[in-house]
Protein backbone atom coordinates (compact mmCIF):
# COMPACT_ATOMS: atom_id res chain seq x y z
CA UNK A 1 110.61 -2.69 -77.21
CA UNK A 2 111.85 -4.41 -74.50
CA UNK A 3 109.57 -7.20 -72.56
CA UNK A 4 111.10 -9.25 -69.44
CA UNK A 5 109.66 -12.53 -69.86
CA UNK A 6 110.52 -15.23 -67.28
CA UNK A 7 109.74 -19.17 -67.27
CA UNK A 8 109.60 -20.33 -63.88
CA UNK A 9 110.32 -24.24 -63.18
CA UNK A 10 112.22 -27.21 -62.27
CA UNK A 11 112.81 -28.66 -65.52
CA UNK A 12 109.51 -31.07 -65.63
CA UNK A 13 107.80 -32.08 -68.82
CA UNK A 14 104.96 -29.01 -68.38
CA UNK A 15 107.84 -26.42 -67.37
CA UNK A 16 109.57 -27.31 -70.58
CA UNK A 17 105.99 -27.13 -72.56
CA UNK A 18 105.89 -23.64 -71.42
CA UNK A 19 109.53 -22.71 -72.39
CA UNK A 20 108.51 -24.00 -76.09
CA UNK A 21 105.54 -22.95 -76.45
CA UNK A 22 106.59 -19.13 -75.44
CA UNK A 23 109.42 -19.78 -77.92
CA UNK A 24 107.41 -20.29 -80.55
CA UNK A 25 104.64 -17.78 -79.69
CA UNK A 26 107.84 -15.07 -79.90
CA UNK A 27 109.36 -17.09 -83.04
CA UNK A 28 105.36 -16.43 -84.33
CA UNK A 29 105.14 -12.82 -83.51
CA UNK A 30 108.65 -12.45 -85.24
CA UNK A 31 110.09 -11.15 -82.09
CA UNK A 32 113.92 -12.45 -80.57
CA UNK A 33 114.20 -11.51 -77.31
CA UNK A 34 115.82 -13.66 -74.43
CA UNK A 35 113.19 -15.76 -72.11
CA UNK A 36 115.00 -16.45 -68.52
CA UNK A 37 114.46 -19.63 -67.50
CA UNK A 38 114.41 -19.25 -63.34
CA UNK A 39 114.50 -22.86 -61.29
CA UNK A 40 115.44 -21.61 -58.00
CA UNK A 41 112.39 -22.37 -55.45
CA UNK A 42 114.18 -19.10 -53.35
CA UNK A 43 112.50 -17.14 -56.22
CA UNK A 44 109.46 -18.87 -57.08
CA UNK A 45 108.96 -17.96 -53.29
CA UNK A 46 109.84 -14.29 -53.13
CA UNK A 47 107.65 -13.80 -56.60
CA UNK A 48 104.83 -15.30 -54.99
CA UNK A 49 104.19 -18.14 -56.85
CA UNK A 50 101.80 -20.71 -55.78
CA UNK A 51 102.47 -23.45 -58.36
CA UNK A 52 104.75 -24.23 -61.33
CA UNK A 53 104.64 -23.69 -64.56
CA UNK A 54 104.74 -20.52 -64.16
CA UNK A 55 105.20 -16.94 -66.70
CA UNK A 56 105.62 -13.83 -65.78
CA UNK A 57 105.93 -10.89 -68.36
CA UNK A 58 107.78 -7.91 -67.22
CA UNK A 59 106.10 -7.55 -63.81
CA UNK A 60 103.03 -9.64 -64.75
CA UNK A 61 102.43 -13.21 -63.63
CA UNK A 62 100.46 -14.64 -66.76
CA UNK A 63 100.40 -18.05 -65.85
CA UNK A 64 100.96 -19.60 -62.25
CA UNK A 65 100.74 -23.33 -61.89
CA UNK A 66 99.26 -24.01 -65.77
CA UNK A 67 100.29 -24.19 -69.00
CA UNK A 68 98.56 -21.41 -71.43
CA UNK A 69 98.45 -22.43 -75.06
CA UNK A 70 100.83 -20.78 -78.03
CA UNK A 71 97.52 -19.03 -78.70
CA UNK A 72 97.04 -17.49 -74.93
CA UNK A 73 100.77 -16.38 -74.54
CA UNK A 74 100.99 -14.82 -78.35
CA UNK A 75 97.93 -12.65 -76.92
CA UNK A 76 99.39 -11.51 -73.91
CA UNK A 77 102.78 -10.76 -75.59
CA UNK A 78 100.73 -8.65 -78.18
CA UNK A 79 98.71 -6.78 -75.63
CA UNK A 80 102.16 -5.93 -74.03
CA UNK A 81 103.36 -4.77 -77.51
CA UNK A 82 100.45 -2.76 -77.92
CA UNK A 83 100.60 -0.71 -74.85
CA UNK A 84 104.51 0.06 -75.90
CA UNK A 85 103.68 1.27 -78.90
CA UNK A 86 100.94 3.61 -77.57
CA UNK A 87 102.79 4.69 -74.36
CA UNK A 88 105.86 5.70 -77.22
């Protein structure tokens, strides 16, 4: 299973809440997969962002100028995972 999951930020206090806390949602789901950590306002631009923090999940933007909780992103991840495993 392979899941693209992209922190967007500038290296604030909430962008690096939202690296962690998608670290340990992963860490809690007992998946290791890289998280990209993209600070280049270029891209925020050309993905359509209209605020930062910001989480996208393969072509998904989960979170876009907020900060979900562990809770919120270990959901989304798992909805993700789900649909793999029924699409396989």
């Amino acid at each position: 299973m392979e899941l693209k999951i992209k922190v967007f930020g500038v290296g604030s206090l909430r962008d690096r809440v939202l690296l962690r806390s998608v670290q340990v949602a992963l860490d809690d789901l007992g998946l290791f997969m890289p998280i990209e950590y993209i600070s280049s306002i270029d891209e925020f631009m050309m993905q359509g962002l209209s605020g930062i923090p910001a989480l996208k999940i393969n072509e998904t933007i989960i979170a876009d100028g907020a900060t979900p909780s562990v809770a919120e992103i270990k959901r989304e991840i798992q909805q993700y995972v789900e649909k793999k495993r029924k699409a396989s």
